[in-house]
C-alpha atoms as a PDB file:
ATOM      1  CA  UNK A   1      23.111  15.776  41.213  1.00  0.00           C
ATOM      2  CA  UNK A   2      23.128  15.474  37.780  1.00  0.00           C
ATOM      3  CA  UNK A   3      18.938  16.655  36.197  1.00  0.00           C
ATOM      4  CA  UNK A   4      18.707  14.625  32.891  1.00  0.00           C
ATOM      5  CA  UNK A   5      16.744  16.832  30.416  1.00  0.00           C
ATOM      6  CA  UNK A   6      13.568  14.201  29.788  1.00  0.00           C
ATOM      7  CA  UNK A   7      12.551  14.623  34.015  1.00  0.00           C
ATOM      8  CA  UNK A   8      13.060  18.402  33.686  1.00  0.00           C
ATOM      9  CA  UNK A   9      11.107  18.799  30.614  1.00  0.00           C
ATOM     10  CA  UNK A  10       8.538  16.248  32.854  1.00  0.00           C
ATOM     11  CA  UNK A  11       8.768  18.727  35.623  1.00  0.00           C
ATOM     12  CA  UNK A  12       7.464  21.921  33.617  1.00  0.00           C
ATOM     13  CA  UNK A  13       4.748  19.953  31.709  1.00  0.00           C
ATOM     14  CA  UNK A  14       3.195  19.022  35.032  1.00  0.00           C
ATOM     15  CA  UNK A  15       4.182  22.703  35.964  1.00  0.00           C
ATOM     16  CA  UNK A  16       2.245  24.044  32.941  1.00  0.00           C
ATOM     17  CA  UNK A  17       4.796  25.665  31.900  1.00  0.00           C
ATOM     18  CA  UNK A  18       5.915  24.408  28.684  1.00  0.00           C
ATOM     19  CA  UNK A  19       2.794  23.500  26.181  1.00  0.00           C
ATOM     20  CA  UNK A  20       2.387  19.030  25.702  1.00  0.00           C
ATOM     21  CA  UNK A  21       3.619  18.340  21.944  1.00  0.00           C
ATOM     22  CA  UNK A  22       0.821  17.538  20.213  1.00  0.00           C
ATOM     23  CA  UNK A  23       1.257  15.215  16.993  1.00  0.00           C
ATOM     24  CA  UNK A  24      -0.226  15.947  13.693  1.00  0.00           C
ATOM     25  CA  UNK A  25      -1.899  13.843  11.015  1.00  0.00           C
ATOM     26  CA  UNK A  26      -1.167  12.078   8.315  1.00  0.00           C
ATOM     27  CA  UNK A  27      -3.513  11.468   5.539  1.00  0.00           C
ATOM     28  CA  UNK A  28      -2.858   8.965   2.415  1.00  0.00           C
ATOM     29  CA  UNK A  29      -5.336   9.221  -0.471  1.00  0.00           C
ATOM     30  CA  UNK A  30      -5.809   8.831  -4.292  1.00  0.00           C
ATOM     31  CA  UNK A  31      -7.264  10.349  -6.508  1.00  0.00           C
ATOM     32  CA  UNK A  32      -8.564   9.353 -10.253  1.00  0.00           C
ATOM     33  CA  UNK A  33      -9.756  10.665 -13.281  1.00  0.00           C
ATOM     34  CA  UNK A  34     -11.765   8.934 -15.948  1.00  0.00           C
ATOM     35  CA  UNK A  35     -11.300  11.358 -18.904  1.00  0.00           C
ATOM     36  CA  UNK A  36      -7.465   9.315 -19.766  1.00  0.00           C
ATOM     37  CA  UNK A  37      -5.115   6.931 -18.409  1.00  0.00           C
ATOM     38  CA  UNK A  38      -2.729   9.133 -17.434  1.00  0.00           C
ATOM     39  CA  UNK A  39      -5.402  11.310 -15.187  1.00  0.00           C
ATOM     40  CA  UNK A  40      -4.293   9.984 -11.599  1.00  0.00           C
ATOM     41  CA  UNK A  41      -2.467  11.438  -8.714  1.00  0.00           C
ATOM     42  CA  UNK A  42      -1.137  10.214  -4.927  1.00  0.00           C
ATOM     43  CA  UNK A  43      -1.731  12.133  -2.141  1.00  0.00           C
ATOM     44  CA  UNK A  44      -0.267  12.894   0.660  1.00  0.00           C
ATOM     45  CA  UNK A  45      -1.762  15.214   3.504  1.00  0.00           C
ATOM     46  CA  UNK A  46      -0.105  16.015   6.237  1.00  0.00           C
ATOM     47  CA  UNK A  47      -1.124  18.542   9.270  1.00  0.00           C
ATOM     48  CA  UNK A  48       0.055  19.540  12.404  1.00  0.00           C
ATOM     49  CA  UNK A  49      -2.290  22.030  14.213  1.00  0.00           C
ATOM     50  CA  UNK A  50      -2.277  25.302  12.232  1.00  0.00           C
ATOM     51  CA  UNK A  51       0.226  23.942   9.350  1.00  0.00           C
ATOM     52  CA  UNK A  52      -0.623  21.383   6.416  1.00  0.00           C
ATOM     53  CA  UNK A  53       1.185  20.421   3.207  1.00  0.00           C
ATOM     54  CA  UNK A  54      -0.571  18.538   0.700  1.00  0.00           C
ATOM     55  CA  UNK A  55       1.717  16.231  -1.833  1.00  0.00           C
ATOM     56  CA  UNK A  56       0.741  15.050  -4.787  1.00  0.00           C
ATOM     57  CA  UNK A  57       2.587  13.021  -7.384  1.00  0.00           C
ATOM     58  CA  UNK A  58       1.263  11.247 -10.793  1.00  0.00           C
ATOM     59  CA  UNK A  59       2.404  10.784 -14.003  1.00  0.00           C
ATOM     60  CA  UNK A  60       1.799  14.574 -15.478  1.00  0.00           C
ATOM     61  CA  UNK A  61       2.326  16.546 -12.455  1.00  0.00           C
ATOM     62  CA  UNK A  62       4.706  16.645  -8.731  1.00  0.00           C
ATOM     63  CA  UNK A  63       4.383  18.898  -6.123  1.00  0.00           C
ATOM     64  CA  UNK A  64       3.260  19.907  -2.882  1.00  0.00           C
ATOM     65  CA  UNK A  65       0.975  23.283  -1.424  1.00  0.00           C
ATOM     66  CA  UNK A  66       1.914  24.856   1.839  1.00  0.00           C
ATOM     67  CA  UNK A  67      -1.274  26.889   4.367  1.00  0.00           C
ATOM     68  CA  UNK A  68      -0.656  28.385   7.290  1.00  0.00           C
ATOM     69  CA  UNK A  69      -3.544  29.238   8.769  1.00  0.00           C
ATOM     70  CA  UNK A  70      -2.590  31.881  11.135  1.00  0.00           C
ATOM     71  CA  UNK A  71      -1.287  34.360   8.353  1.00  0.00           C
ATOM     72  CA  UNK A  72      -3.927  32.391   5.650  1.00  0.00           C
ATOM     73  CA  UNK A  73      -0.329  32.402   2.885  1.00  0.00           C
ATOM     74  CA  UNK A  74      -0.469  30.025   0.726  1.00  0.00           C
ATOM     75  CA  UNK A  75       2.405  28.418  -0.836  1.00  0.00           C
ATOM     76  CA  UNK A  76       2.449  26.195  -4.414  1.00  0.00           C
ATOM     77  CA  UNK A  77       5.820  24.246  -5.212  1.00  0.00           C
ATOM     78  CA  UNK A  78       5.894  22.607  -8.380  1.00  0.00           C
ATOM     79  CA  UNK A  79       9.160  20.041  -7.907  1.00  0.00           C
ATOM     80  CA  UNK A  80       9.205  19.026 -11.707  1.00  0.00           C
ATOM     81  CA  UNK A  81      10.037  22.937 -12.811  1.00  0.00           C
ATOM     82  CA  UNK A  82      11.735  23.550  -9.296  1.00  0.00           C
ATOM     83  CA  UNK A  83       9.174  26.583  -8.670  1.00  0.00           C
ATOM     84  CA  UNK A  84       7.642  28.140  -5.942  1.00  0.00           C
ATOM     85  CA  UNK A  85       4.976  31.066  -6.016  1.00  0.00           C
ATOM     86  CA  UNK A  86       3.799  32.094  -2.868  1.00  0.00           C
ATOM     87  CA  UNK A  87       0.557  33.868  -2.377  1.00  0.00           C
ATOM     88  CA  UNK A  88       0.155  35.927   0.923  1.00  0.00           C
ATOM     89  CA  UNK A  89      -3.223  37.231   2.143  1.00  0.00           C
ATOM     90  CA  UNK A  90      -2.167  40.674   1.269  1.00  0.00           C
ATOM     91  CA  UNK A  91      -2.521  39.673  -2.505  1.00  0.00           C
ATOM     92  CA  UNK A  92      -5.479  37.073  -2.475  1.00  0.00           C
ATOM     93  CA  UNK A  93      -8.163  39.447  -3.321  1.00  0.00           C
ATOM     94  CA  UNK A  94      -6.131  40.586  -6.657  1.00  0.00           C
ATOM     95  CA  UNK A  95      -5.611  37.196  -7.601  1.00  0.00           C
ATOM     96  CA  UNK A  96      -9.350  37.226  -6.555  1.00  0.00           C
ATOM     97  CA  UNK A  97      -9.865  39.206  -9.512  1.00  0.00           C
ATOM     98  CA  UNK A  98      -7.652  38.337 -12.061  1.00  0.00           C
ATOM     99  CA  UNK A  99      -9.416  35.091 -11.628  1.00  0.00           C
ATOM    100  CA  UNK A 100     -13.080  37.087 -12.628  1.00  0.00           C
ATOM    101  CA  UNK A 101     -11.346  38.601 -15.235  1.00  0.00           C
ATOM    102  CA  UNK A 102      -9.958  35.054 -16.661  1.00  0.00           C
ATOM    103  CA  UNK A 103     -13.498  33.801 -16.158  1.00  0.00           C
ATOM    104  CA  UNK A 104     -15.388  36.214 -18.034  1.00  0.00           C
ATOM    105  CA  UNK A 105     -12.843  35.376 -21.259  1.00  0.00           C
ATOM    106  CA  UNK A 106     -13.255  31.897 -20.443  1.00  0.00           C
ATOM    107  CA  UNK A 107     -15.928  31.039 -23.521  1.00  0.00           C
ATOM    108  CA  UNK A 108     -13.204  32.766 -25.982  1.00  0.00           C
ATOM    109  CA  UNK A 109     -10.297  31.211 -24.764  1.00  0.00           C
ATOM    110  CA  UNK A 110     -11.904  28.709 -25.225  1.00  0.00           C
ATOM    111  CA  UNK A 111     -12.647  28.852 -28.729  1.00  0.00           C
ATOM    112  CA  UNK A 112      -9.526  29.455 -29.647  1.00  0.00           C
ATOM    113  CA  UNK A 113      -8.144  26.384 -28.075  1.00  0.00           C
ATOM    114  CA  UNK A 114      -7.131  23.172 -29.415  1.00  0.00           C
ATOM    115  CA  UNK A 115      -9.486  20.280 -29.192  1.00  0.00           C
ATOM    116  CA  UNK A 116      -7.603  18.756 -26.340  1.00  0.00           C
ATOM    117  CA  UNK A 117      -7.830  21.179 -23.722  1.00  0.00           C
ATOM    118  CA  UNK A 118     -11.278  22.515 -25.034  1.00  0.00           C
ATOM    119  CA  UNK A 119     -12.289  18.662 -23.686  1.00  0.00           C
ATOM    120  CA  UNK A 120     -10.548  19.178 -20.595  1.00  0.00           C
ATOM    121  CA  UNK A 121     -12.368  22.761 -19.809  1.00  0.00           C
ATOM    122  CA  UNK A 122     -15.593  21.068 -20.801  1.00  0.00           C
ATOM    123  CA  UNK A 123     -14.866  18.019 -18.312  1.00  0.00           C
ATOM    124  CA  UNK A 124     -13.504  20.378 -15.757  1.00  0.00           C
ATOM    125  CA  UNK A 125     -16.900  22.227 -15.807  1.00  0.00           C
ATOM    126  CA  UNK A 126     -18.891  19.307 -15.331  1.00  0.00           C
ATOM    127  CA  UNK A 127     -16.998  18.011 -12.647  1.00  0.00           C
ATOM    128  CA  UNK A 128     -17.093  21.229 -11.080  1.00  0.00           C
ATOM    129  CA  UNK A 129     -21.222  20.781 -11.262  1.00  0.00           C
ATOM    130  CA  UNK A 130     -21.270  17.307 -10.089  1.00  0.00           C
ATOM    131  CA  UNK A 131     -18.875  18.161  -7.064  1.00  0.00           C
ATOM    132  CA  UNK A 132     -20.468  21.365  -5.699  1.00  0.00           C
ATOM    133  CA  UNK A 133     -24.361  21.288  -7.281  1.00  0.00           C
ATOM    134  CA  UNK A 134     -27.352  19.283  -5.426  1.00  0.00           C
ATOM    135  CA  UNK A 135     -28.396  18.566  -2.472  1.00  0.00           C
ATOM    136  CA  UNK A 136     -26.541  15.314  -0.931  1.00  0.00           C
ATOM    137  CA  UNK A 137     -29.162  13.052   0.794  1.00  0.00           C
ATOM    138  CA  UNK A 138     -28.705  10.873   3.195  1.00  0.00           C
ATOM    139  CA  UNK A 139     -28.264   7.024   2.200  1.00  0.00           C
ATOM    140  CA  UNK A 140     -26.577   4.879   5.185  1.00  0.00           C
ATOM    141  CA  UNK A 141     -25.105   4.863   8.741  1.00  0.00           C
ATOM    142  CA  UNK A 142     -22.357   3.116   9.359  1.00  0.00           C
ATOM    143  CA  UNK A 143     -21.351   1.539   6.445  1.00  0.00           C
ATOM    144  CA  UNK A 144     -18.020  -0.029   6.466  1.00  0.00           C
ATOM    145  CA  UNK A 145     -15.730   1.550   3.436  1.00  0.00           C
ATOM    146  CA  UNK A 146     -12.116   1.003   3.652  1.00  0.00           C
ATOM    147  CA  UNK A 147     -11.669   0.233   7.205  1.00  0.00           C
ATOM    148  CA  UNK A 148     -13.910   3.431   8.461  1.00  0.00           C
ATOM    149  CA  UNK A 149     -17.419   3.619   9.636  1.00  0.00           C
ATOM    150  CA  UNK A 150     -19.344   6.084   7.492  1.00  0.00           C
ATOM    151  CA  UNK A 151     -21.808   7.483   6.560  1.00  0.00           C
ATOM    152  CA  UNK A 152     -22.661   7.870   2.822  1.00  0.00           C
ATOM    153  CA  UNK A 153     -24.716  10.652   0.989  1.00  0.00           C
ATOM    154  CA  UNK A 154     -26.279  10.776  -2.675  1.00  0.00           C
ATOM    155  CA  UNK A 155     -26.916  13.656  -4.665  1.00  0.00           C
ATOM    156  CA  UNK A 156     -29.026  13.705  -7.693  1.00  0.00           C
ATOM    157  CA  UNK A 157     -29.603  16.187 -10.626  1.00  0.00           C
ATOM    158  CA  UNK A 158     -32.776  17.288 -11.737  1.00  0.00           C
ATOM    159  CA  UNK A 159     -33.315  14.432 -13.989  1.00  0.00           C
ATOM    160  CA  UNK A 160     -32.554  12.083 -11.145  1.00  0.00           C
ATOM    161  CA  UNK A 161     -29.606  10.851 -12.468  1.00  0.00           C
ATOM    162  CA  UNK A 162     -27.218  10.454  -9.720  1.00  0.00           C
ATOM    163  CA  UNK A 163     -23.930  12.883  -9.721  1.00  0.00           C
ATOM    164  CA  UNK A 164     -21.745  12.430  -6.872  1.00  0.00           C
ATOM    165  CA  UNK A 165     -21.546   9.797  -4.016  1.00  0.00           C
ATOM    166  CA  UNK A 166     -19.937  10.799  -0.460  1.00  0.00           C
ATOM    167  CA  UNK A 167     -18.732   8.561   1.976  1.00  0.00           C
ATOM    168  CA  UNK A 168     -17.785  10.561   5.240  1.00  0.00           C
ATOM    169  CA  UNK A 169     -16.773  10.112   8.650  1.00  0.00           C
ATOM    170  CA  UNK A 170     -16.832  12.182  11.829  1.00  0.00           C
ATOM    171  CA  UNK A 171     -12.291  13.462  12.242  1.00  0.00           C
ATOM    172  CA  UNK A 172     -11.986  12.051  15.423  1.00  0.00           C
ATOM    173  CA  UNK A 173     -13.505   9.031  14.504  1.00  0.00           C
ATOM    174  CA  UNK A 174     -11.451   8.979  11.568  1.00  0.00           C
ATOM    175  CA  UNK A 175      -8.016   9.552  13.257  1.00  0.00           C
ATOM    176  CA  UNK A 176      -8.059  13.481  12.965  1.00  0.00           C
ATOM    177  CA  UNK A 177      -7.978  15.505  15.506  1.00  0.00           C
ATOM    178  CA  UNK A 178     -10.191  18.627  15.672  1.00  0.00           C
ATOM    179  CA  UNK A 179      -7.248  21.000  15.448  1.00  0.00           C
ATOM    180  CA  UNK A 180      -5.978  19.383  12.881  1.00  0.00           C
ATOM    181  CA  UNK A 181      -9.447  19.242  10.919  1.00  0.00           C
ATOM    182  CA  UNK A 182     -10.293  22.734  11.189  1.00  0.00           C
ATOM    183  CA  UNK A 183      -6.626  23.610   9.549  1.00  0.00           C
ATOM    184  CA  UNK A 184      -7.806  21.365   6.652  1.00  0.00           C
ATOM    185  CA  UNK A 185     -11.437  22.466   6.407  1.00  0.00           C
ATOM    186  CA  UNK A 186      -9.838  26.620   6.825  1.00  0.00           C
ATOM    187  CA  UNK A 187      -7.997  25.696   3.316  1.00  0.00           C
ATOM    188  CA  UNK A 188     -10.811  24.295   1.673  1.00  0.00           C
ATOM    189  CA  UNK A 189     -12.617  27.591   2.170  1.00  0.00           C
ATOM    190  CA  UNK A 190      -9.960  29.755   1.217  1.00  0.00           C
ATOM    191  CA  UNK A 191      -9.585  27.890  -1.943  1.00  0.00           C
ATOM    192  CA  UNK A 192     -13.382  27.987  -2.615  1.00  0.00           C
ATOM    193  CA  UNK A 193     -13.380  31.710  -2.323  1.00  0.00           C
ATOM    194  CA  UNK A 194     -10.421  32.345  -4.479  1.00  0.00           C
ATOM    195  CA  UNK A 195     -11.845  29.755  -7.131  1.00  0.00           C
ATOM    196  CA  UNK A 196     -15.337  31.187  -6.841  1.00  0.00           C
ATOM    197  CA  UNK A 197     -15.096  33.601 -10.104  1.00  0.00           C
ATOM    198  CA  UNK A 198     -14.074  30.552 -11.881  1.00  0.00           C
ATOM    199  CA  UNK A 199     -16.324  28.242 -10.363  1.00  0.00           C
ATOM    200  CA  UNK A 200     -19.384  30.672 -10.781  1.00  0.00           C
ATOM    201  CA  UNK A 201     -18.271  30.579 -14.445  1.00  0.00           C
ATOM    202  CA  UNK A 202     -18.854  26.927 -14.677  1.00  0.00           C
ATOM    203  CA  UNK A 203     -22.085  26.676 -13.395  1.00  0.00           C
ATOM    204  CA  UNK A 204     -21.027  25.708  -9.596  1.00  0.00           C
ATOM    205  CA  UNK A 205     -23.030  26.445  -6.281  1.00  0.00           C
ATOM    206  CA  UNK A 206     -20.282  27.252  -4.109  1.00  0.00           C
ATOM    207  CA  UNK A 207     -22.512  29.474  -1.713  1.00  0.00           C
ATOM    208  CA  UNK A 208     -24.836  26.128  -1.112  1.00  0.00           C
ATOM    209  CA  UNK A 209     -21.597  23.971  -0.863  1.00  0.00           C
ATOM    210  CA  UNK A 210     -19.619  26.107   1.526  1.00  0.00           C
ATOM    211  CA  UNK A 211     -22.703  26.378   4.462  1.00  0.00           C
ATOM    212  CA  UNK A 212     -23.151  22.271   3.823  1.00  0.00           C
ATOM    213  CA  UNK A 213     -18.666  22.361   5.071  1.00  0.00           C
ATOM    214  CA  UNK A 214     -19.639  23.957   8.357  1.00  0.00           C
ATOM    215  CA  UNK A 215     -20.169  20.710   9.127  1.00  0.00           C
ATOM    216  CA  UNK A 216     -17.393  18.292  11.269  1.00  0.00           C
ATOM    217  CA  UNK A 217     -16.891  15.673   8.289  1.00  0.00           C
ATOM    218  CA  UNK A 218     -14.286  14.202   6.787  1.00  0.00           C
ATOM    219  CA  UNK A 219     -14.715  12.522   3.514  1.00  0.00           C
ATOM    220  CA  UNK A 220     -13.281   9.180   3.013  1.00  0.00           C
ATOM    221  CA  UNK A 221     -14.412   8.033  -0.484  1.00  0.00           C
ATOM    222  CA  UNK A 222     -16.107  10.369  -2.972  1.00  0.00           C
ATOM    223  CA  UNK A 223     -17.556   9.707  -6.426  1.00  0.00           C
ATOM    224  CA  UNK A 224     -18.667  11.997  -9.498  1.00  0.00           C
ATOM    225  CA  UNK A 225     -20.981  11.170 -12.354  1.00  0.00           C
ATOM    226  CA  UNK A 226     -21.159  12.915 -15.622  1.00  0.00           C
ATOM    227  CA  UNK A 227     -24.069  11.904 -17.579  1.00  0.00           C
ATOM    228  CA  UNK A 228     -24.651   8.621 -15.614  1.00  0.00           C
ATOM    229  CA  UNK A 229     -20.717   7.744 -16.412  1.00  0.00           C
ATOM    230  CA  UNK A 230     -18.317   7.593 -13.374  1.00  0.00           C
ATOM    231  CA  UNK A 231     -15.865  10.719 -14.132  1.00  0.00           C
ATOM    232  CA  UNK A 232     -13.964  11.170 -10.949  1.00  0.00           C
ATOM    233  CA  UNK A 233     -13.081   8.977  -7.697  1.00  0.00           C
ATOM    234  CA  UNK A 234     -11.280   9.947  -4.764  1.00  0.00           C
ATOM    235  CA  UNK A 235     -10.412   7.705  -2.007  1.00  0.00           C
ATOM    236  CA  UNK A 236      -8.519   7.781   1.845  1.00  0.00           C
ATOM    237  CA  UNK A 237      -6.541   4.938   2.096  1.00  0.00           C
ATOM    238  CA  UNK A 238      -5.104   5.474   5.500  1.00  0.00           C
ATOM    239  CA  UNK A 239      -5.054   8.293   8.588  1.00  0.00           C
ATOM    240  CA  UNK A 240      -2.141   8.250  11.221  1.00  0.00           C
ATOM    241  CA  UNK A 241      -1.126  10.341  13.783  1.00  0.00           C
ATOM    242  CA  UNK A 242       2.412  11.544  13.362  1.00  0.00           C
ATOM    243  CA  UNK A 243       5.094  13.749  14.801  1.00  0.00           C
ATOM    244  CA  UNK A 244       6.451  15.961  11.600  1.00  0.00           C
ATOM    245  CA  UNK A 245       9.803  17.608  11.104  1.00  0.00           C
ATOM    246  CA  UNK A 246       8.896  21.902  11.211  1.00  0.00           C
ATOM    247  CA  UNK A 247      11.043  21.754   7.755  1.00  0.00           C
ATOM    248  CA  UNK A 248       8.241  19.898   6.376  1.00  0.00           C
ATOM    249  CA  UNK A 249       5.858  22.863   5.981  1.00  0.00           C
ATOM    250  CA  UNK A 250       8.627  25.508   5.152  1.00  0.00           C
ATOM    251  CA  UNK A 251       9.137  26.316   1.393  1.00  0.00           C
ATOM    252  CA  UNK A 252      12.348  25.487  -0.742  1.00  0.00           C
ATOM    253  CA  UNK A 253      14.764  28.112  -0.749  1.00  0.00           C
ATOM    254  CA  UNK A 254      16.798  26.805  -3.847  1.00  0.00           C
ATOM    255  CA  UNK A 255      13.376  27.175  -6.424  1.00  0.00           C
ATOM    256  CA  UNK A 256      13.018  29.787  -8.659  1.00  0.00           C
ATOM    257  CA  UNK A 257      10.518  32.304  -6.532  1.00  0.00           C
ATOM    258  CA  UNK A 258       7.424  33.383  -8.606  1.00  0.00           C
ATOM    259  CA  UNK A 259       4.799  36.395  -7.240  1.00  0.00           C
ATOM    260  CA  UNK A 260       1.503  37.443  -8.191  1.00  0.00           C
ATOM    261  CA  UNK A 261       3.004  39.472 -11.276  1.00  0.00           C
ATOM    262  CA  UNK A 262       4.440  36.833 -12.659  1.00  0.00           C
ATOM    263  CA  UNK A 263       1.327  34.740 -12.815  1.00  0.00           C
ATOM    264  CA  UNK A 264      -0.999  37.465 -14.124  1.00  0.00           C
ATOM    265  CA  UNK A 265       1.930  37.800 -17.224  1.00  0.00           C
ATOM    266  CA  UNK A 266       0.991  34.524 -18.239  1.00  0.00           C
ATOM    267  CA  UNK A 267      -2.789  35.865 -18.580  1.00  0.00           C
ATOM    268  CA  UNK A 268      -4.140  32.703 -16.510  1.00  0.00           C
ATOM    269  CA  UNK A 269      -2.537  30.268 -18.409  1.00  0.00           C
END
């Protein structure tokens, strides 16, 4: 009798002896700057249990980063230069530091930059204030923003002036499943704590930010303010569940390979 391979692979599910595939999520977004017209990217986040790559794609920069969260390495491909620098856990507390070193020359490099990129340091900084400073107070339940039920937060400055807007919504009710979300949420604060010399530099309140990520949310629609002007707005425009190809969170193997000591050569740049 001939056993076709779909009713044995049945057989040891029921048995418990082969784990059910789970499928991952998919996660379209965009985000948009308001210092140029050129300041806009695509997004593309997908994640599958303990693996996520996050795309992005806009008219000054392509590429995708790689996390696994079991081993914390973190890969960056940039496809325009055909590069790839991969940072394992075993070197993230010496980029740790050569980030705190870069900080503490920030205000020189500074400058001695042109006028160009001292704007873009200056907007980076307050963006960095309006996105992790305040505390976010409630506004609404279940307001309606692109198809999700959320619930939106404000968050003032001292002045009163408001500086960022959240929209969020609780994963599952988003599409996400927990798995999935606490991959994506494990990046965020491994990216926070690598940033944080840098961050610190600019005036941010990571330490206050980080506790208020403990919490099960999953932002669909965000908004900064500099100076009452809208500087910054990111948006989800869809979540899926779907099955991914393993390939899709390995690295290129035909980009030029870049380590920790060829960053720090560079001095930051």
């Amino acid at each position: 009798m001939k056993i076709h391979l779909a009713s044995l692979l049945g057989f040891l599910f029921w048995m418990g002896l082969v784990p059910p595939l789970q499928a991952g999520t998919e996660v379209k977004a965009f985000l948009q700057g308001y210092s140029g017209g050129k300041d806009w990217v695509n997004v593309l986040l997908s994640v599958q249990q303990d693996q996520l790559r996050l795309d992005w794609k806009g008219p000054l920069s392509k590429g995708y980063l790689l996390y696994d969260r079991d081993s914390s390495q973190i890969a960056l491909v940039d496809s325009r230069r055909r590069s790839l620098f991969v940072l394992p856990a075993a070197d993230q507390a010496t980029l740790k530091l050569a980030l705190a070193l870069f900080a503490g020359q920030l205000h020189k490099k500074a400058d001695n930059a042109d006028a160009a990129t001292r704007r873009n340091l200056e907007m980076a900084a307050k963006n960095a204030r309006s996105f992790f400073n305040g505390a976010p107070q409630p506004e609404k339940e279940g307001e309606t923003v692109g198809g999700f039920s959320c619930d939106s937060y404000l968050t003032r400055d001292e002045q009163g002036g408001k500086t960022r807007e959240t929209w969020v919504a609780p994963p599952e009710k988003a599409g996400m499943p927990a798995e999935d979300y606490n991959t994506f949420r494990s990046l965020s604060h491994l990216v926070i704590s690598l940033c944080d010399p840098l961050l610190t530099e600019w005036g941010a309140d990571t330490v206050t930010f980080s506790g208020n990520l403990s919490g099960s949310d999953f932002p669909i629609q965000e908004l900064l303010y500099v100076k009452g002007g809208l500087s910054a707005k990111y948006k989800t425009l869809s979540v899926r569940s779907k099955d991914f190809d393993p390939g899709l969170f390995q690295p290129p193997t035909d980009y030029k390979s870049l380590g920790l000591l060829d960053l720090l050569k560079h001095n930051g740049n």
